[in-house]
C-alpha atoms as a PDB file:
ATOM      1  CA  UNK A   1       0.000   0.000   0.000  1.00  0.00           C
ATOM      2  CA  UNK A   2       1.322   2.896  -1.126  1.00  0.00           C
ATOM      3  CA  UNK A   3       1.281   6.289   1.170  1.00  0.00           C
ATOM      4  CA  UNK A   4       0.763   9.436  -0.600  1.00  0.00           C
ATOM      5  CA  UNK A   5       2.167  12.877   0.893  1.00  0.00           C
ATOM      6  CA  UNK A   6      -1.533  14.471   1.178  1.00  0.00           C
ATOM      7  CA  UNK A   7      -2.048  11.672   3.420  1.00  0.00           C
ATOM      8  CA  UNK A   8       0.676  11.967   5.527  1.00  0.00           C
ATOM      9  CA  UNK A   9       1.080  15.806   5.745  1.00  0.00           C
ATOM     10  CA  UNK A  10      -1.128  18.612   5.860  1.00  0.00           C
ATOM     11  CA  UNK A  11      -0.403  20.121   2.211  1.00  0.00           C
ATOM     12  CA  UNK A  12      -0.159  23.558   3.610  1.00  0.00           C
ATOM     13  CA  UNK A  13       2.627  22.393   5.251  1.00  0.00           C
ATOM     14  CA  UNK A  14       4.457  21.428   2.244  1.00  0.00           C
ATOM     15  CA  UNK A  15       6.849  24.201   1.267  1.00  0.00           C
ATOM     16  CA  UNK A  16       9.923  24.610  -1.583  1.00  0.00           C
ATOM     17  CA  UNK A  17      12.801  25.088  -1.093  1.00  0.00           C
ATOM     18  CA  UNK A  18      14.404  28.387  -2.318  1.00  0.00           C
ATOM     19  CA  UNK A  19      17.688  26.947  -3.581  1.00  0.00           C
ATOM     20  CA  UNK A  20      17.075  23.573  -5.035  1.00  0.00           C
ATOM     21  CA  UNK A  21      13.713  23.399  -5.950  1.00  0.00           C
ATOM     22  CA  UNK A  22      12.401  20.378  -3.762  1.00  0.00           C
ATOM     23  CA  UNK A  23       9.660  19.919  -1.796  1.00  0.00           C
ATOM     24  CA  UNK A  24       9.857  19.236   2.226  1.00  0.00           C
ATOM     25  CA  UNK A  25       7.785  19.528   5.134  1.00  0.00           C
ATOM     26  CA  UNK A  26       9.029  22.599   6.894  1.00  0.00           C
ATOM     27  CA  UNK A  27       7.726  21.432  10.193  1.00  0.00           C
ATOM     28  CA  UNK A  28      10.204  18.244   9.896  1.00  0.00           C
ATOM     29  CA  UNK A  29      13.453  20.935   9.192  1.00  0.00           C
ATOM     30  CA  UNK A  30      16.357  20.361  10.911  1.00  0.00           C
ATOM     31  CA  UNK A  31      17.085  23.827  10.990  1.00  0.00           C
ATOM     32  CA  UNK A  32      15.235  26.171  13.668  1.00  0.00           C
ATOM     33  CA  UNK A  33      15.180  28.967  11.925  1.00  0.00           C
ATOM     34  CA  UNK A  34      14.334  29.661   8.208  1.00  0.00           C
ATOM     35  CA  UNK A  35      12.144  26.898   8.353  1.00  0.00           C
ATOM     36  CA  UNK A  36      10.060  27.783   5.503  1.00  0.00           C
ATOM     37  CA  UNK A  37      12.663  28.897   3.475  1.00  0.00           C
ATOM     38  CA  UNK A  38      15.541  26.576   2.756  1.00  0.00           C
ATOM     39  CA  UNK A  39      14.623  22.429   3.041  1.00  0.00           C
ATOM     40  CA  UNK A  40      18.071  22.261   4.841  1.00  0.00           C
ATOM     41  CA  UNK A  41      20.929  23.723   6.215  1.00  0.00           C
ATOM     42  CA  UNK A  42      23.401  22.783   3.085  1.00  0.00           C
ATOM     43  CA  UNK A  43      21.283  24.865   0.667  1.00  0.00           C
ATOM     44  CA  UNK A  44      21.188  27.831   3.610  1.00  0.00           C
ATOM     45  CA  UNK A  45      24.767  27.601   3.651  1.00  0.00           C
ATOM     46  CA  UNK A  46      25.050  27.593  -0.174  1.00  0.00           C
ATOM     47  CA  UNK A  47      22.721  30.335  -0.920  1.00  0.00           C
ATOM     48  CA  UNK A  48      23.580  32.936   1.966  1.00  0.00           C
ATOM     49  CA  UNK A  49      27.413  31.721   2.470  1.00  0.00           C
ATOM     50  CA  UNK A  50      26.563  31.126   6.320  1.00  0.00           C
ATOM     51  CA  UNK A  51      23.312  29.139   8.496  1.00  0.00           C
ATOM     52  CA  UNK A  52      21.383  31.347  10.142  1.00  0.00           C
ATOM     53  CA  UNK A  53      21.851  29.493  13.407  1.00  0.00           C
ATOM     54  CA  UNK A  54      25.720  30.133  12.800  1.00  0.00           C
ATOM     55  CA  UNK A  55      25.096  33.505  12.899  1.00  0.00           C
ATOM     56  CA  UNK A  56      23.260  33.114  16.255  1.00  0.00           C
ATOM     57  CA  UNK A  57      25.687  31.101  18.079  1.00  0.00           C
ATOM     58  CA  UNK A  58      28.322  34.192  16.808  1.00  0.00           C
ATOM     59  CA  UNK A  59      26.347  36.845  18.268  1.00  0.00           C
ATOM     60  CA  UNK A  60      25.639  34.833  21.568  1.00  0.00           C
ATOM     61  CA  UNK A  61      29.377  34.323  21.964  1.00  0.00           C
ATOM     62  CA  UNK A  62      30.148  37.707  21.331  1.00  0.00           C
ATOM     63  CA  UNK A  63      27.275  39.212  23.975  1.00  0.00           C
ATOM     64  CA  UNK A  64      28.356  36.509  26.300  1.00  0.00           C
ATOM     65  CA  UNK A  65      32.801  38.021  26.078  1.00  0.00           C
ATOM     66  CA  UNK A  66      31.505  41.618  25.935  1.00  0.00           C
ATOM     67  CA  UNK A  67      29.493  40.817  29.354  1.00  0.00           C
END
């Protein structure tokens, strides 16, 4: 029996990626932010030069030395 994806995801949660074209469930994303942008963190990387959640951890560690 095959299982479709309408039957095992909402379809309005079905998003494309920016970068490569392919559909993913943004609610399954590795990736905490950009979620509904990028289906991973390779194509985030390849299309911005740097994750997002990088960039977080960056600032954090800078706040947390200038503290």
């Amino acid at each position: 029996m095959a299982t479709t994806l309408s039957s095992t995801s909402d379809q309005a949660n079905i998003k494309t990626c920016r970068r490569c074209g392919v559909r993913y469930d943004w609610r399954r994303s590795p990736s905490s932010s950009l979620k509904m942008t990028y289906c991973g963190s390779l194509c985030e990387r390849a299309d911005l030069g740097f994750t997002i959640e990088a960039l977080i951890r960056s600032e954090r560690d800078v706040a947390a030395v200038a503290a």
